[in-house]
N, C-alpha and C. Protein backbone atom coordinates (compact mmCIF):
# COMPACT_ATOMS: atom_id res chain seq x y z
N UNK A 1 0.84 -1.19 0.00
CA UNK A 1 0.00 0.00 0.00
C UNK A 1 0.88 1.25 0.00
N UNK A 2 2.04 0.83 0.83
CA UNK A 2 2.71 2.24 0.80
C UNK A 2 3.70 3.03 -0.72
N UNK A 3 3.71 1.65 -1.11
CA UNK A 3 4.33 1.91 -2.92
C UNK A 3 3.26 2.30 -3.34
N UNK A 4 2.18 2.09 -3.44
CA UNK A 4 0.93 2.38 -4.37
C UNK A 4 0.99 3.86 -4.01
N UNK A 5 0.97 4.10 -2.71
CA UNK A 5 0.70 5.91 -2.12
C UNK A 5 1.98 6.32 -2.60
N UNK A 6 3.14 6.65 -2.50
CA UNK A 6 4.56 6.34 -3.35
C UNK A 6 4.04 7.14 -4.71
N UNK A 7 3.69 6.07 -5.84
CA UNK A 7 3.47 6.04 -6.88
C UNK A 7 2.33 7.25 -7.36
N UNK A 8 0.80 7.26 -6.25
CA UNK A 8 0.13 8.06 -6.71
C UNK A 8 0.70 9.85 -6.60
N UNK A 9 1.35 9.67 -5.68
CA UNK A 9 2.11 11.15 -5.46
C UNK A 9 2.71 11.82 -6.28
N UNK A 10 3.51 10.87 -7.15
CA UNK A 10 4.58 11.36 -8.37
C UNK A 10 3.33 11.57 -9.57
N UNK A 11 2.42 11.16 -9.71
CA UNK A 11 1.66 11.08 -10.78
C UNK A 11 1.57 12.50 -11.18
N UNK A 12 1.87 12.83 -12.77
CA UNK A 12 1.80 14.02 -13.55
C UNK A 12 2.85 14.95 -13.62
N UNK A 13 3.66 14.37 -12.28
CA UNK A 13 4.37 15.05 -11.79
C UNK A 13 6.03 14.98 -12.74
N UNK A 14 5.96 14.58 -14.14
CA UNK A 14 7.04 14.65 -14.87
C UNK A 14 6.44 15.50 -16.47
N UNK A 15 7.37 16.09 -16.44
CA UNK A 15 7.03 17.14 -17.32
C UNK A 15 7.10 17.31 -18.76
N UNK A 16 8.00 15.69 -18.95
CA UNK A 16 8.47 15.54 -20.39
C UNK A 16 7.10 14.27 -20.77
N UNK A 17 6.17 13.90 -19.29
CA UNK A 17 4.96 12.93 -19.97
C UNK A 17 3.53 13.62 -20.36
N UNK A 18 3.51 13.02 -21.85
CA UNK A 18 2.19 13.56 -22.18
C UNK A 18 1.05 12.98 -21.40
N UNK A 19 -0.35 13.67 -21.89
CA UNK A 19 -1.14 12.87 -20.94
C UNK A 19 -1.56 11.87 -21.06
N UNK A 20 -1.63 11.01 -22.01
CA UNK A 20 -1.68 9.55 -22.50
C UNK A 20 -1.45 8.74 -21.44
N UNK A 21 0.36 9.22 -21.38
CA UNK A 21 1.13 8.23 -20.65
C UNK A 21 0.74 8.32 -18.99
N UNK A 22 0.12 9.99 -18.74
CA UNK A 22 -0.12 9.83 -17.24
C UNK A 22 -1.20 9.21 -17.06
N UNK A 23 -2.41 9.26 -17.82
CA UNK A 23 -3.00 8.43 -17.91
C UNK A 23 -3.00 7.10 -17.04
N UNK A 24 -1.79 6.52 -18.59
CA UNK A 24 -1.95 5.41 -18.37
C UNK A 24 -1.25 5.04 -16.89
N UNK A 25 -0.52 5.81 -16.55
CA UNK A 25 0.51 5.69 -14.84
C UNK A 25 -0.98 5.51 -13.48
N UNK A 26 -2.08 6.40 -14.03
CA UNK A 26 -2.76 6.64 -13.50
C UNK A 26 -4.10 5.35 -13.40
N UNK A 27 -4.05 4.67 -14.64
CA UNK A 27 -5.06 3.06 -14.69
C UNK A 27 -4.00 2.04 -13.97
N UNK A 28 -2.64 2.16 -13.98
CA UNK A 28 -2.10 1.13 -13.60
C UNK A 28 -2.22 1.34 -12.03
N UNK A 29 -1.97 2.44 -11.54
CA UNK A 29 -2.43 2.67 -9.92
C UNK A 29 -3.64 1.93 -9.56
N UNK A 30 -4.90 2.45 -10.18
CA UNK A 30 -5.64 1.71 -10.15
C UNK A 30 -5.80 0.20 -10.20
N UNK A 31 -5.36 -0.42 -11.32
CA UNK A 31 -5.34 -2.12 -11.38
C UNK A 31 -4.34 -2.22 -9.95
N UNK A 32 -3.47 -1.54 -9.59
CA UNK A 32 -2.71 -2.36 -7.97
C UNK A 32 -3.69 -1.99 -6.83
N UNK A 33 -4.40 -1.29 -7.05
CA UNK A 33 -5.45 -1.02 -5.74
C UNK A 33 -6.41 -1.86 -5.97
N UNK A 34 -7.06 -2.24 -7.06
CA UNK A 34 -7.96 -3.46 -7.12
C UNK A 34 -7.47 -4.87 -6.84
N UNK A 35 -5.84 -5.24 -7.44
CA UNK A 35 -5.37 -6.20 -7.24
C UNK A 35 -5.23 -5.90 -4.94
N UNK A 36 -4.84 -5.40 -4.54
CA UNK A 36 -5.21 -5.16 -3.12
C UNK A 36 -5.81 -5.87 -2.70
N UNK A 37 -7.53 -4.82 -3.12
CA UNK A 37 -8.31 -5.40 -2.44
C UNK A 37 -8.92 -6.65 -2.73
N UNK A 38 -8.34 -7.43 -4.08
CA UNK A 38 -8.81 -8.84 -4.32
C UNK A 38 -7.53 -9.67 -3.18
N UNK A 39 -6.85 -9.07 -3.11
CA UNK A 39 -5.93 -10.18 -1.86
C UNK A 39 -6.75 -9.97 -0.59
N UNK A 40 -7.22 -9.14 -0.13
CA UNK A 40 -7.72 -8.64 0.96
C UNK A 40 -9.09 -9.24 1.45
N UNK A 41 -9.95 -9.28 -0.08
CA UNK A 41 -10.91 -10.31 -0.11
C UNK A 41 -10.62 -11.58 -0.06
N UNK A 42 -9.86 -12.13 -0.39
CA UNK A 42 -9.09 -13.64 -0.23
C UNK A 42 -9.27 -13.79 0.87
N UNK A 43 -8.32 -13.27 1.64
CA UNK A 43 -8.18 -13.07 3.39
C UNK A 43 -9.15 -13.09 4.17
N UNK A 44 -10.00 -12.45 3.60
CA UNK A 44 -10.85 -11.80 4.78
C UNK A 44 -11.66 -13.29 5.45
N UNK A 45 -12.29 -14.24 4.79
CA UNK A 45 -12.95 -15.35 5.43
C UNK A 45 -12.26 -15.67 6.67
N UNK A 46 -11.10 -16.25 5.86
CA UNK A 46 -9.96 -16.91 6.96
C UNK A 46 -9.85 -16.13 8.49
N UNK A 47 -9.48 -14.68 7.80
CA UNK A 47 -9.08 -14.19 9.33
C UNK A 47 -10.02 -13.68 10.04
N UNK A 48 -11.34 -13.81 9.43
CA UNK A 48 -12.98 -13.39 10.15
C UNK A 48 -13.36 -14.34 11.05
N UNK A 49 -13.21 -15.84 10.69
CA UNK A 49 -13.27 -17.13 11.72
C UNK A 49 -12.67 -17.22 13.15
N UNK A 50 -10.85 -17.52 12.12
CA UNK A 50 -9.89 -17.37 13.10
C UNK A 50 -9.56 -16.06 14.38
N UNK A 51 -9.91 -15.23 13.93
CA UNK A 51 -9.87 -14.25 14.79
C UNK A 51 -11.52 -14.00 15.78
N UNK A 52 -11.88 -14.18 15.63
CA UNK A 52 -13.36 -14.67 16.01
C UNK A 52 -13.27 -15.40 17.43
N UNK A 53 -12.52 -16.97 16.99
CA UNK A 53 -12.61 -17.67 17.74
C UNK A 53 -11.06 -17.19 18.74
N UNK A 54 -10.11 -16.76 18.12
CA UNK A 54 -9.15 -16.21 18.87
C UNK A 54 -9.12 -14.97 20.23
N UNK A 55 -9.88 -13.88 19.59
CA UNK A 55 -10.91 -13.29 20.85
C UNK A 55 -11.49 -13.78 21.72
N UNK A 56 -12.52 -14.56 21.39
CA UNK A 56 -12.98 -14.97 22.04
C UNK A 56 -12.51 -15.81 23.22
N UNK A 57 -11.39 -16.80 22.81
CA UNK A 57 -10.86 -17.98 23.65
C UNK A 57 -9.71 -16.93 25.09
N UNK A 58 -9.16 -15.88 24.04
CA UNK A 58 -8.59 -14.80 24.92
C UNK A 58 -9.30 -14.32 25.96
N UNK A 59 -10.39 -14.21 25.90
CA UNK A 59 -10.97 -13.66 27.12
C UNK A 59 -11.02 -14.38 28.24
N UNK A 60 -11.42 -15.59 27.62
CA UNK A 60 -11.80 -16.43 28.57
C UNK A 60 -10.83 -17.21 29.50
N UNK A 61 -10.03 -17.50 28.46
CA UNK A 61 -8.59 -17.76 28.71
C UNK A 61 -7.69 -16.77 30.13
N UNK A 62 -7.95 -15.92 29.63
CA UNK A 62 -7.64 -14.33 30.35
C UNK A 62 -8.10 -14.65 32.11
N UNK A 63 -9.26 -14.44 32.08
CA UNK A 63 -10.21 -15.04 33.06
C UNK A 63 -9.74 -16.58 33.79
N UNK A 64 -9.68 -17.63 33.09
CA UNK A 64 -9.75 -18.36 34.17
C UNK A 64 -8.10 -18.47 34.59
N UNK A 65 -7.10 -18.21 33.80
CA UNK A 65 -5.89 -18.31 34.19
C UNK A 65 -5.74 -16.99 35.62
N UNK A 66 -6.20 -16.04 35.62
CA UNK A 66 -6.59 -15.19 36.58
C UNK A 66 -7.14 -15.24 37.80
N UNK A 67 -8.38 -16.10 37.52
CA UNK A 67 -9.04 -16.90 38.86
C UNK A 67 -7.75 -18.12 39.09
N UNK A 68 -7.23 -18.73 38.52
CA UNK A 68 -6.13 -19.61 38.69
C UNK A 68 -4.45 -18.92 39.65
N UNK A 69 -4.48 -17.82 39.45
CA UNK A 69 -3.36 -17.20 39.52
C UNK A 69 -3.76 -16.75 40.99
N UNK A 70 -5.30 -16.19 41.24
CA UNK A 70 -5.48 -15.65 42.80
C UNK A 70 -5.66 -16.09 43.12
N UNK A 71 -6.53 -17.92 43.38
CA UNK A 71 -7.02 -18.28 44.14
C UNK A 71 -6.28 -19.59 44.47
N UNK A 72 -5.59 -20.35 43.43
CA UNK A 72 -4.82 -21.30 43.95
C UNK A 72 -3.59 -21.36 43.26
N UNK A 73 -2.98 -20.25 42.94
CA UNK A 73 -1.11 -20.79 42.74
C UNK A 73 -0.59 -20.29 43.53
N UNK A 74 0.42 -21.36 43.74
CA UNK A 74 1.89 -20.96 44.73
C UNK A 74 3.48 -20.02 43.39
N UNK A 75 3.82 -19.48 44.31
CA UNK A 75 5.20 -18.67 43.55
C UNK A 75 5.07 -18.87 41.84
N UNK A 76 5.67 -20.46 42.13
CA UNK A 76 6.09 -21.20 40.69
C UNK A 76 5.04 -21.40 39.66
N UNK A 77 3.73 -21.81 40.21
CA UNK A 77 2.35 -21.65 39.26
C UNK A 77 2.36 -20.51 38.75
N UNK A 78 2.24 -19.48 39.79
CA UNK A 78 1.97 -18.02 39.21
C UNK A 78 2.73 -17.42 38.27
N UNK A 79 4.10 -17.88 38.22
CA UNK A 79 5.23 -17.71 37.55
C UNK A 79 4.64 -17.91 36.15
N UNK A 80 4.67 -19.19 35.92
CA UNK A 80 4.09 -19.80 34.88
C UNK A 80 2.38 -19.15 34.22
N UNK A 81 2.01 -19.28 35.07
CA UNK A 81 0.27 -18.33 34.70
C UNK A 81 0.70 -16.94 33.99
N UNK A 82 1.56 -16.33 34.75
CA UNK A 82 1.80 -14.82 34.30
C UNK A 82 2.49 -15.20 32.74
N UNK A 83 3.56 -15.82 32.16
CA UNK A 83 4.01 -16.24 31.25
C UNK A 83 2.80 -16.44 29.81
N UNK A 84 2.30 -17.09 30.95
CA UNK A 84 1.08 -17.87 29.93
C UNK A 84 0.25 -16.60 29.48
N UNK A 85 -0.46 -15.96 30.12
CA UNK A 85 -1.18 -14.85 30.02
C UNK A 85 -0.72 -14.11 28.85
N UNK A 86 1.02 -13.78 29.66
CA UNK A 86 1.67 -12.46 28.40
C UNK A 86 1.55 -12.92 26.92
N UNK A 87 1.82 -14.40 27.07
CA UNK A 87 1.57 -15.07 25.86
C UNK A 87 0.37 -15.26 24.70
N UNK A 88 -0.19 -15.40 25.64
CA UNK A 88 -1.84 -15.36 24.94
C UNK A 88 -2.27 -14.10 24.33
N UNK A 89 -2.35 -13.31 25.51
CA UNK A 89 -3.04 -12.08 24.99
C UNK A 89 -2.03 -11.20 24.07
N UNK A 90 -0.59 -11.64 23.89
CA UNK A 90 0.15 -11.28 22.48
C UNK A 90 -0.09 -12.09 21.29
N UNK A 91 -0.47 -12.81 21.22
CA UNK A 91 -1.08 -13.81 20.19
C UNK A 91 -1.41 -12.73 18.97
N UNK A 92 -2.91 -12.13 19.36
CA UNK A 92 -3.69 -11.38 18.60
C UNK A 92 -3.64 -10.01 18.11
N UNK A 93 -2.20 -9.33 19.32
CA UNK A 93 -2.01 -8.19 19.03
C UNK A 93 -1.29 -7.95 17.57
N UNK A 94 0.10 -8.89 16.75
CA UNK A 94 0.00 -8.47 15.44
C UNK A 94 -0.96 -8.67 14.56
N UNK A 95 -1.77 -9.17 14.69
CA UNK A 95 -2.39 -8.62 13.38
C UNK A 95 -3.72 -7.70 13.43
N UNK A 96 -4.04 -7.55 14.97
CA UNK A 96 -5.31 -6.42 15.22
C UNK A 96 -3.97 -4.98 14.75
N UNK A 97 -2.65 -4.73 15.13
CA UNK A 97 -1.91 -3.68 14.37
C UNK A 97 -1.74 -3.41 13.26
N UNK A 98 -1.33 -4.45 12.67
CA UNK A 98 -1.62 -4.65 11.34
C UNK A 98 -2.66 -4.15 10.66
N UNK A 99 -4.02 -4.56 10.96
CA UNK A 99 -5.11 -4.14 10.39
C UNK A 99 -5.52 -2.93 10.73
N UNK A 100 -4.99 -2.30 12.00
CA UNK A 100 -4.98 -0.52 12.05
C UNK A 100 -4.18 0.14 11.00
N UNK A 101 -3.41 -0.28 10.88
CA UNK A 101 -2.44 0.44 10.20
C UNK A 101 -2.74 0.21 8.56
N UNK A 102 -3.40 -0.81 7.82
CA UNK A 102 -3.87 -1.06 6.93
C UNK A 102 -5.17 0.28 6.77
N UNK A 103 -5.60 0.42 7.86
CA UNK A 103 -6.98 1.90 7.86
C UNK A 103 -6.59 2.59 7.72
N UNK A 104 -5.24 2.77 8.38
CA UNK A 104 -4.60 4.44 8.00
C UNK A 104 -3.79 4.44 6.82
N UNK A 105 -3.30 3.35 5.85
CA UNK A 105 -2.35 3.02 4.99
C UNK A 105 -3.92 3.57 3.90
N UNK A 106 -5.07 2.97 4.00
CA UNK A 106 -6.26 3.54 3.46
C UNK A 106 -6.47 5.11 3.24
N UNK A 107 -6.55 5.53 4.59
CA UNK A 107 -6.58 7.02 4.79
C UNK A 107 -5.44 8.15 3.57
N UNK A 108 -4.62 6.93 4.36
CA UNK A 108 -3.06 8.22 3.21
C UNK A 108 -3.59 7.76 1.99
N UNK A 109 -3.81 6.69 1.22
CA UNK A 109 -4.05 6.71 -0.34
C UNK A 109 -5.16 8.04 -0.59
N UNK A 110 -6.11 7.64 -0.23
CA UNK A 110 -7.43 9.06 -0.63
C UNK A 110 -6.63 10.15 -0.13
N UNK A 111 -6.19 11.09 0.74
CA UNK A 111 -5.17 12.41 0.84
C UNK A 111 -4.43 11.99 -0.34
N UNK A 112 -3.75 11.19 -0.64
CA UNK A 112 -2.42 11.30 -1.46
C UNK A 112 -3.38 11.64 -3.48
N UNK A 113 -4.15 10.79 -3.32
CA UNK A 113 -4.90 10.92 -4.29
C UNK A 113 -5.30 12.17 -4.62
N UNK A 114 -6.33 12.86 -3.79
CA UNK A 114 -6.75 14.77 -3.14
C UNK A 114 -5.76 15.02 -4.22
N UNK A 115 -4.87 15.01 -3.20
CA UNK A 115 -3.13 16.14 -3.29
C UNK A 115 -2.30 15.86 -4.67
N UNK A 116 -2.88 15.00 -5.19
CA UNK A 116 -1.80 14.52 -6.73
C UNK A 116 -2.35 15.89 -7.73
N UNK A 117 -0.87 15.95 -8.65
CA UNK A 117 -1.68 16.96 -9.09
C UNK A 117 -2.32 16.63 -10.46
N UNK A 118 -3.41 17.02 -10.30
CA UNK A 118 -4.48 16.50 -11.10
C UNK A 118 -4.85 17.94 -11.72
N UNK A 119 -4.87 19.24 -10.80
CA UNK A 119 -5.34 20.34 -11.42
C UNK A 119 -5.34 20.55 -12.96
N UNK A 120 -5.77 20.73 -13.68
CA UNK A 120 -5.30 21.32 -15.34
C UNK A 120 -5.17 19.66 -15.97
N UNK A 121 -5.48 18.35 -15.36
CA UNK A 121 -5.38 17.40 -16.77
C UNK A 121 -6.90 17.51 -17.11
N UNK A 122 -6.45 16.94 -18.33
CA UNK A 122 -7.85 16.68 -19.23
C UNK A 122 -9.38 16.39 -18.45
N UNK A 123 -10.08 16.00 -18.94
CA UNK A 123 -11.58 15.15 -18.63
C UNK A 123 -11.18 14.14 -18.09
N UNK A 124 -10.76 13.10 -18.68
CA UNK A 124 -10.84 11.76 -18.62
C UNK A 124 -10.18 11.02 -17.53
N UNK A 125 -8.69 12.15 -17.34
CA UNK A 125 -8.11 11.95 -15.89
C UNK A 125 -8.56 11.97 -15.28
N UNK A 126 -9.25 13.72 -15.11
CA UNK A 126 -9.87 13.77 -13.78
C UNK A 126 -11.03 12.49 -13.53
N UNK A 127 -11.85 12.25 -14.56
CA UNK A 127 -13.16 11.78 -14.28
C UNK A 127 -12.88 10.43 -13.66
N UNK A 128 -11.67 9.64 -13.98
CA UNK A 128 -11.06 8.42 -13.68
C UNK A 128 -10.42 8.71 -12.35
N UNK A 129 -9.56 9.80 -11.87
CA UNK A 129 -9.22 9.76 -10.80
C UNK A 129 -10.72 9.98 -9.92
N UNK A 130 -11.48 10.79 -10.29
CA UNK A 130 -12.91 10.72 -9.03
C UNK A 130 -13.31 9.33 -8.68
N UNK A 131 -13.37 8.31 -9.86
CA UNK A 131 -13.49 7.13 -9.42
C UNK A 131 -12.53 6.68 -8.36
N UNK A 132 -11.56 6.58 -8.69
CA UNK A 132 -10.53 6.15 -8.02
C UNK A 132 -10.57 7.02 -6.32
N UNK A 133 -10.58 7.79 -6.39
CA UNK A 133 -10.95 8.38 -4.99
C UNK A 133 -12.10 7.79 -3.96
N UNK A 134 -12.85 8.04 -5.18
CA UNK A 134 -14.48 7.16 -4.05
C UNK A 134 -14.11 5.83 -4.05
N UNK A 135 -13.50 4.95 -5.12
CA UNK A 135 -12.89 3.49 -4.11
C UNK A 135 -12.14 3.56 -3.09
N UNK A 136 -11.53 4.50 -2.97
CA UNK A 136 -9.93 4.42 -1.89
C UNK A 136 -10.64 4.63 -0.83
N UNK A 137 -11.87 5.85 -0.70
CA UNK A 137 -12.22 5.89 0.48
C UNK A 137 -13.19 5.18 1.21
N UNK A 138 -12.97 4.18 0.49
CA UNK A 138 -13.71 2.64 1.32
C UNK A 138 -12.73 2.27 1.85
N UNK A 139 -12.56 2.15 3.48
CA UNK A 139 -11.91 1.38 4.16
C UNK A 139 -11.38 0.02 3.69
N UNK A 140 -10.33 -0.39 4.32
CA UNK A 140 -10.06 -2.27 4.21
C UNK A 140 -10.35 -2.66 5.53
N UNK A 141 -11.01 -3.15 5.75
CA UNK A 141 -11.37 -3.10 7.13
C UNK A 141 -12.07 -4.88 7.28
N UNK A 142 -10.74 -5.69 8.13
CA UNK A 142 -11.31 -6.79 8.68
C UNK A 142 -12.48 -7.26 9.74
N UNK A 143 -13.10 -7.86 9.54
CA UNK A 143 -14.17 -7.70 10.56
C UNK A 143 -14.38 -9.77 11.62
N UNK A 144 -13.89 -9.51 12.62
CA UNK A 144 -13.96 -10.89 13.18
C UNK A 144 -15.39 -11.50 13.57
N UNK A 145 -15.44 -12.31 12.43
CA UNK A 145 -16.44 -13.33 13.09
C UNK A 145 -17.75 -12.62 12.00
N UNK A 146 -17.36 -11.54 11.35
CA UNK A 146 -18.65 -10.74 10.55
C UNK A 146 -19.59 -9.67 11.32
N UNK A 147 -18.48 -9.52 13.19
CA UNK A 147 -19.48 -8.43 13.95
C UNK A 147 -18.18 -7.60 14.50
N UNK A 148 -17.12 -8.21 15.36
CA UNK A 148 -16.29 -7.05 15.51
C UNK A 148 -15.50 -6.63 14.65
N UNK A 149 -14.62 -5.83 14.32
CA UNK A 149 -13.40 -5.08 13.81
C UNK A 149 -12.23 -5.41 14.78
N UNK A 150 -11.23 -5.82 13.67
CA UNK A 150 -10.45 -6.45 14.06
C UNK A 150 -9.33 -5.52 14.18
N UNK A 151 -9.13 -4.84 15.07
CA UNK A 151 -8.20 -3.29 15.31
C UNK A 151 -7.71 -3.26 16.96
N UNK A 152 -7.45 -2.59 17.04
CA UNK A 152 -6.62 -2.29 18.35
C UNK A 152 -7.23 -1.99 19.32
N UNK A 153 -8.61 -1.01 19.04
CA UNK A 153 -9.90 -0.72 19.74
C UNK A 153 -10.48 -2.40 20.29
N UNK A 154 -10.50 -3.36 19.32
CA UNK A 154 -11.35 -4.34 20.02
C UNK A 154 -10.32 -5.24 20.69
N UNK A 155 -9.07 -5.34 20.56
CA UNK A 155 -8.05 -5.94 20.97
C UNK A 155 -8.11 -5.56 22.99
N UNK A 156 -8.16 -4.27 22.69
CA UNK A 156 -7.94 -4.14 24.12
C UNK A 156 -9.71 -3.78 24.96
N UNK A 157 -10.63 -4.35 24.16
CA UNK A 157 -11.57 -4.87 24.92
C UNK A 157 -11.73 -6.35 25.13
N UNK A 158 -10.70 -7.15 24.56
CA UNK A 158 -11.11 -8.68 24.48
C UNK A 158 -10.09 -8.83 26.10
N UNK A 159 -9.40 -7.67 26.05
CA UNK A 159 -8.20 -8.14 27.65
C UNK A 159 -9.14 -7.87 28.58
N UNK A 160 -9.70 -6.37 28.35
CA UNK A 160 -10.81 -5.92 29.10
C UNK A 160 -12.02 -7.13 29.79
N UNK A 161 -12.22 -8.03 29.03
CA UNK A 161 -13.44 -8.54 29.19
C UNK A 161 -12.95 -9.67 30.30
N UNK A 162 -11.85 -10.03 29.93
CA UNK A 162 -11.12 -11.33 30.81
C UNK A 162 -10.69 -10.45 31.81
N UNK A 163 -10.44 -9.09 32.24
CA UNK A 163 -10.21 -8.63 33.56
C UNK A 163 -11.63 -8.57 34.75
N UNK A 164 -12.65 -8.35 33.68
CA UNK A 164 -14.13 -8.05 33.98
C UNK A 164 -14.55 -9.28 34.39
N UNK A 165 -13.88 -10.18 33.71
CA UNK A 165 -14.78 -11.76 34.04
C UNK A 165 -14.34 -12.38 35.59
N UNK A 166 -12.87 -12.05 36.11
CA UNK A 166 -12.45 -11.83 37.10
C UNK A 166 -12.96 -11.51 38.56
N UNK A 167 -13.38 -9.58 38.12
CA UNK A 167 -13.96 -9.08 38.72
C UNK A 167 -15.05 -9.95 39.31
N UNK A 168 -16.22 -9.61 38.51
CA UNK A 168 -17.89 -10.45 38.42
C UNK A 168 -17.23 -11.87 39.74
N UNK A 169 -16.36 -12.83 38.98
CA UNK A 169 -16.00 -13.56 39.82
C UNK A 169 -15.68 -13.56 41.39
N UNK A 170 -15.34 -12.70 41.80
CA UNK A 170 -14.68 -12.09 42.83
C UNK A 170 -15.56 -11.20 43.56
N UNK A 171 -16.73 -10.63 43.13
CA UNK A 171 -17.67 -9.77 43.67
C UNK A 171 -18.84 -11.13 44.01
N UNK A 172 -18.81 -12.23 43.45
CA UNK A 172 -19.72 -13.54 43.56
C UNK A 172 -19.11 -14.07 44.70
N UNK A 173 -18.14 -14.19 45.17
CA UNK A 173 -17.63 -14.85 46.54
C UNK A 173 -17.49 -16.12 45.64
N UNK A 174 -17.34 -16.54 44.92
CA UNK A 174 -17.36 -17.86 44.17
C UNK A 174 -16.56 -18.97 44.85
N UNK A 175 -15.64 -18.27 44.66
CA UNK A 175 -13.82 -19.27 44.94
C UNK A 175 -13.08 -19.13 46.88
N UNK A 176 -14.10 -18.40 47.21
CA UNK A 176 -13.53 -17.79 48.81
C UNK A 176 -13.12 -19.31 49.58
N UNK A 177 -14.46 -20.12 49.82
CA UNK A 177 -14.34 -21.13 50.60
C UNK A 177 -13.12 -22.39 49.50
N UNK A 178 -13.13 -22.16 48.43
CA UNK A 178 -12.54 -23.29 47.58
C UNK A 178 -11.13 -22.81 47.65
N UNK A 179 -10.17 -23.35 48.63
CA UNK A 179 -8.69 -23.59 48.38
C UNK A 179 -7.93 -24.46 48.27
C-alpha cells in the first residue's frame, strides 16, 4: 500500500509525460489497488473465523488463568500463569496492528490521491481519478467473526473482558471457601 501511495504522489508530476502516458501511470495505480483489495478479499474469510474464535478464547482464557493465579497458585504456578497470560493475549495483538495500520495506509491513499496533481489534466483523468478516490475511500477493514473489527480498539476490549470476568467472579464470593 505504501508503494501504491509512493506512486500516486509522483503522478503528472514529470514534465516531459504527455497525458496519454499519465493516464496510463494513473489506470495502472488503479489495477494495484484493485489487485489489493482482491488479496484482501481472499483473506478476509480466513481471518474473520480465526480471529473470532481467537478473541474470544482470549478472554476467557484471560479469566480463568486469573481466577487460577489468585485463588490457587503458589510462587512457581503463578510464575508460569503470568508467562502464559503475556503469551496469549500477544497472540492477537500483530495482526489487530496490522489491520490498524492497513486503515490508516487507506486514509493516506485518498489524501495522497486529493493532493496529486491533477489540477489542469484533461476530462478523462480527472473523471477516472474521481473514481478512483471514491474506491480508496472505502476502508479495508477486517471484521472478526462478521461483527467485531479487528483493530486495536477491540483488541484491548477482548483483555478488558477477561479482567471483567475476574472481577464479576470475585464480587460472587465464588472461589472464597474453595482452596
Amino acid at each position: 500500500m505504501k508503494l501504491l501511495i509512493q506512486r500516486v504522489e509522483i503522478l503528472r508530476n514529470d514534465p516531459e509525460s504527455n497525458e496519454d502516458n499519465n493516464y496510463e501511470e494513473l489506470v495502472q495505480c488503479i489495477m494495484d489497488h484493485k489487485l489489493i483489495l482482491e488479496h484482501c478479499a481472499n483473506m478476509r474469510p480466513v481471518i474473520s473465523s480465526s480471529l473470532f474464535v481467537q478473541f474470544t478464547v482470549m478472554g476467557l482464557v484471560l479469566a480463568c488463568t486469573l481466577i487460577q493465579l489468585m485463588f490457587f497458585a503458589n510462587f512457581l504456578t503463578a510464575l508460569a500463569s503470568i508467562w502464559y497470560m503475556v503469551g496469549n493475549v500477544l497472540q492477537s495483538f500483530p495482526i489487530c496492528l496490522t489491520c490498524d495500520q492497513i486503515l490508516e495506509d487507506c486514509d493516506e491513499l485518498s489524501l495522497a490521491i486529493f493532493h496529486s496533481n491533477w489540477i489542469g489534466a484533461d476530462r478523462r483523468y480527472t473523471t477516472t481519478l474521481k473514481h478512483f478516490i471514491h474506491n480508496a475511500q472505502q476502508p479495508i477493514q477486517f471484521l472478526s467473526g462478521g461483527v467485531l473489527p479487528i483493530c486495536l480498539a477491540t483488541y484491548s476490549q477482548m483483555v478488558k473482558m477477561g479482567f471483567s470476568l475476574i472481577t464479576f467472579v470475585r464480587q460472587m464470593n465464588i472461589f472464597e471457601g474453595v482452596q
